[in-house]
Protein backbone atom coordinates (compact mmCIF):
# COMPACT_ATOMS: atom_id res chain seq x y z
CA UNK A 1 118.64 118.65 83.00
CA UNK A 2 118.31 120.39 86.26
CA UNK A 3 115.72 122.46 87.04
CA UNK A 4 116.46 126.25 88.66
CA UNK A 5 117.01 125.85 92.32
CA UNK A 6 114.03 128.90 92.37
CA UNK A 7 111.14 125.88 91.89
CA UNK A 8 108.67 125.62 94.81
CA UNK A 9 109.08 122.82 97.18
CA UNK A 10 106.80 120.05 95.55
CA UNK A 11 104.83 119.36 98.95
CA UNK A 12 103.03 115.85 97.34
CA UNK A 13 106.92 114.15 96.71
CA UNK A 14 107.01 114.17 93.39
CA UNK A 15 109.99 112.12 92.07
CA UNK A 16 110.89 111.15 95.91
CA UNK A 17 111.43 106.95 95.42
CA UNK A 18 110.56 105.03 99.06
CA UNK A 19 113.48 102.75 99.04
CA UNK A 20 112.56 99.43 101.32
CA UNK A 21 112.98 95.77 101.88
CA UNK A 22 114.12 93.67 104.41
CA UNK A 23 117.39 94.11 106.29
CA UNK A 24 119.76 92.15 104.32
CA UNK A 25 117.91 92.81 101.14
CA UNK A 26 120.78 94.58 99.69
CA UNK A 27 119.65 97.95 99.17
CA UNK A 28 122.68 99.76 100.56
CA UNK A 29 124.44 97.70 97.38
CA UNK A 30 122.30 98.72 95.37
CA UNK A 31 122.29 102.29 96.34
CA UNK A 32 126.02 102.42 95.95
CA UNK A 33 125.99 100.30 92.21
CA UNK A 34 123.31 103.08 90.78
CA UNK A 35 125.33 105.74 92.32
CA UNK A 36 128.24 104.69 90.15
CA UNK A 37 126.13 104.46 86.72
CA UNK A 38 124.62 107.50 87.09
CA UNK A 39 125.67 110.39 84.39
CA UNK A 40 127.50 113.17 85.31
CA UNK A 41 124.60 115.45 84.51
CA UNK A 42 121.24 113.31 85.97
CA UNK A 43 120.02 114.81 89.02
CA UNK A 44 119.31 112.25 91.20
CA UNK A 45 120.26 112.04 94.56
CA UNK A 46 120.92 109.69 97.61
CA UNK A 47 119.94 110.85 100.82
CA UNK A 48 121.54 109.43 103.86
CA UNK A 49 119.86 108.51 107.19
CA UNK A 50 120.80 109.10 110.87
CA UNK A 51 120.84 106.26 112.57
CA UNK A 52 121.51 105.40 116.24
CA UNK A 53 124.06 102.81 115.64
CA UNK A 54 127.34 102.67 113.98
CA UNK A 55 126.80 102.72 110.62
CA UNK A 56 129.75 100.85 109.23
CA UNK A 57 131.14 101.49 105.45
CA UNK A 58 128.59 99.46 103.65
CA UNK A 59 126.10 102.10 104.03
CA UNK A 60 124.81 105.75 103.71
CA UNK A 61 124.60 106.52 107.39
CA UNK A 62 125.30 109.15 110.32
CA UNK A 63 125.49 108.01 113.51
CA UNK A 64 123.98 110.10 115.87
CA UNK A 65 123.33 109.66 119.51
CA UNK A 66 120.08 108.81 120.83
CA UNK A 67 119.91 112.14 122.60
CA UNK A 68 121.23 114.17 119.63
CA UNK A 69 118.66 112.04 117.28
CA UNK A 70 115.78 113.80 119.79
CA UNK A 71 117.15 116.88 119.89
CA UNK A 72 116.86 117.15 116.33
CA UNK A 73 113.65 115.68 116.03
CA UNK A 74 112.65 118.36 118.34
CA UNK A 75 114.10 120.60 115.90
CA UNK A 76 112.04 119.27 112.83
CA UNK A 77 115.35 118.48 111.18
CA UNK A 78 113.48 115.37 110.10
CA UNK A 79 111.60 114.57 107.02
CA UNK A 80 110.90 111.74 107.92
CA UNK A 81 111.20 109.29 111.40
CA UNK A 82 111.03 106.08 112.43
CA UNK A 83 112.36 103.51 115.49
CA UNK A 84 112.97 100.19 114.39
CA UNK A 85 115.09 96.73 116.38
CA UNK A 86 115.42 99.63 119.48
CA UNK A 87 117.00 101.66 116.85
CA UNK A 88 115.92 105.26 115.20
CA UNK A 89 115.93 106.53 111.56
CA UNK A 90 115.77 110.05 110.03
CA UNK A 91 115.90 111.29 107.09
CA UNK A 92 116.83 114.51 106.72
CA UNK A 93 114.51 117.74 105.99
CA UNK A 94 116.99 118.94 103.27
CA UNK A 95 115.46 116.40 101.17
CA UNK A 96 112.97 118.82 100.47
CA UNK A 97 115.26 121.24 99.04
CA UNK A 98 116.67 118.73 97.09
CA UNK A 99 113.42 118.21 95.17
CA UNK A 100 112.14 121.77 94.73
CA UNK A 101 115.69 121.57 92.40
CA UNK A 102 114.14 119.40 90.16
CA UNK A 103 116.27 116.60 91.70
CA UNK A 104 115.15 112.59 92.05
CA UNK A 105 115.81 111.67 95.07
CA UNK A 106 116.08 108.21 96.88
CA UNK A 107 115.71 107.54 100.61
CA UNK A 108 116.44 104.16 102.31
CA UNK A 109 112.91 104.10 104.40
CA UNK A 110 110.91 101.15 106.11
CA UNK A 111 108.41 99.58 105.43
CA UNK A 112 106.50 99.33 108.78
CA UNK A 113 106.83 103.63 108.29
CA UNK A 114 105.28 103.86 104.63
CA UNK A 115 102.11 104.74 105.30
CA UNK A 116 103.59 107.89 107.66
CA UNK A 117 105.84 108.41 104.04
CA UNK A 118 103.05 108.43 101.89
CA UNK A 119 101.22 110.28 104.10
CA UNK A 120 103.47 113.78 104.02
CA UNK A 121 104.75 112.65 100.41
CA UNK A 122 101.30 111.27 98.82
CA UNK A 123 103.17 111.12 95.29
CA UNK A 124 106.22 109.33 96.09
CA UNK A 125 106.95 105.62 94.52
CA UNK A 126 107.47 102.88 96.80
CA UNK A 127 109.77 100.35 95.68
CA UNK A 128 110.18 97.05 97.60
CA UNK A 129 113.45 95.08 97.29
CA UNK A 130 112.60 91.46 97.39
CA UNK A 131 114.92 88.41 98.36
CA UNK A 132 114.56 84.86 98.63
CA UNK A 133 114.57 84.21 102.42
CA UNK A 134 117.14 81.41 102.15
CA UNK A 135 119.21 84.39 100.10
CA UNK A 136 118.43 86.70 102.61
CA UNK A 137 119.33 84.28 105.77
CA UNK A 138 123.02 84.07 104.13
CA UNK A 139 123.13 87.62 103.80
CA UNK A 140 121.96 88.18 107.44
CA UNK A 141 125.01 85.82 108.59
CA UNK A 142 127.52 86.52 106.84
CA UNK A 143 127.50 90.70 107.42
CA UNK A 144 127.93 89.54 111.66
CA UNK A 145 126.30 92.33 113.03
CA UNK A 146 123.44 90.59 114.45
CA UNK A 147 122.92 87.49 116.95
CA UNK A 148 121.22 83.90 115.65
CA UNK A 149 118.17 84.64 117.85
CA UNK A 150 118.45 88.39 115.64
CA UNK A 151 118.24 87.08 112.24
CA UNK A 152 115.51 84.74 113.44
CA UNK A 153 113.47 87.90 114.20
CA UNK A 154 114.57 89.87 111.49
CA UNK A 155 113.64 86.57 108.62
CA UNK A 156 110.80 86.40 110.56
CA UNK A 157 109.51 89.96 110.45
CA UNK A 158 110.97 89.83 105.88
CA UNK A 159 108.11 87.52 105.17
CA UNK A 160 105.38 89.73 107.05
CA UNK A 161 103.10 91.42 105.03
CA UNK A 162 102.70 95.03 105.52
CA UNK A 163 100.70 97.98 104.79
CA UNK A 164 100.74 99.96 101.26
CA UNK A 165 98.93 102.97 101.35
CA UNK A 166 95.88 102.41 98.24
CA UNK A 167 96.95 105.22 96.33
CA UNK A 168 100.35 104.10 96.20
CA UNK A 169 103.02 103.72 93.48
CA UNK A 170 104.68 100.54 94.26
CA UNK A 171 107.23 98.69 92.23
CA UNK A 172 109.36 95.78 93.39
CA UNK A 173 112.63 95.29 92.00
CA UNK A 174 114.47 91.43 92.95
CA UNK A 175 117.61 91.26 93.95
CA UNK A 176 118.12 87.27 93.81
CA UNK A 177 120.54 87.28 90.96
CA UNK A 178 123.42 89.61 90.23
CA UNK A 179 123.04 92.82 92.24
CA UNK A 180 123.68 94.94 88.94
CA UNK A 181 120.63 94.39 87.53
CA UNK A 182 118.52 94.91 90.34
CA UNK A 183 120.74 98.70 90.72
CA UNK A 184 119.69 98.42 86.91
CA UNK A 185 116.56 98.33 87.41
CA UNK A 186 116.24 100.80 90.44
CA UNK A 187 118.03 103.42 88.55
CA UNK A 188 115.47 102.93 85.52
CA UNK A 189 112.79 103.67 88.04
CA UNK A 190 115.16 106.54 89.02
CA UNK A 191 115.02 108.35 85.77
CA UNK A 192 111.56 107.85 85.08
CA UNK A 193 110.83 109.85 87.93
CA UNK A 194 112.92 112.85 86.45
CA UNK A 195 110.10 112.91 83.51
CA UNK A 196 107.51 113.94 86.35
């Protein structure tokens, strides 16, 4: 049920899910596939990110220019930031509004930029979407938007560890097999996060 767009914003991110995995992981896939199984009555929501590149159909993008993306970081119409590959991400601040309706809602982050998440959302849930790196090379190739020397860099920078804040929520959900049960599984983690 949705909750009366009255509620307070809930400053610690309650029912806000981190969203991130390697490029190539398949997460705008998934995004779409629990978008599509979602009832007509469950409040949970996608947000999409500026980016500074074109953003194509496969995912939930706007494509800003880099001197629009700093004019509205100036702005604070950010949630949340981050430059990645010479790129930069934002999500937008109406996230926040989104959640003080009682909404779940999912962001596609990074996760070199968790700990800055967790940091202004301390109760989010981080999920990771894992790959096989052989997977993930295929994956890489066969969407052409990025050189050999590229997907090198980006396979190499998959299998780095990285940083998870200690007090944070973190689930992984794998997304070797059929891409419907990994959306299957996201959008479990999805409505547990309504009960919050």
């Amino acid at each position: 049920m949705i909750r009366p767009a009255t509620a307070s914003p809930p400053a610690d991110g309650t029912r806000l899910i981190y969203l991130m995995g390697a490029s190539g992981s398949g997460k705008d896939t998934l995004l779409r596939l629990l978008r599509a199984h979602l009832q007509a009555d469950e409040p949970v929501l996608v947000a999409h990110r500026y980016i500074t590149r074109d953003s194509g159909d496969t995912e939930d993008a706007l494509r800003l220019s880099t001197e629009e993306f700093v004019r509205r970081a100036a702005l604070g119409c950010f949630a949340l930031r981050w430059s990645s590959h010479g790129l930069h991400y934002g999500i937008g601040i109406e996230i926040d509004t989104w959640l003080a309706c009682g909404a779940a809602v999912i962001v596609n982050g990074s996760r070199a930029h968790l700990q800055a998440a967790h940091a202004r959302y301390p109760a989010l849930t981080a999920v990771e979407v894992t790959v096989d790196p052989a997977l993930l090379a295929h994956r890489l190739a066969g969407r052409g938007r990025e050189s050999a020397e590229q997907i090198a860099q980006r396979l190499s920078r998959a299998t780095q560890a990285f940083a998870v804040p200690q007090a944070c929520r973190l689930a992984q959900v794998s997304n070797n097999g059929a891409p419907e049960s990994a959306a299957a599984a996201l959008l479990t983690i999805a409505r547990d996060q309504l009960a919050r």
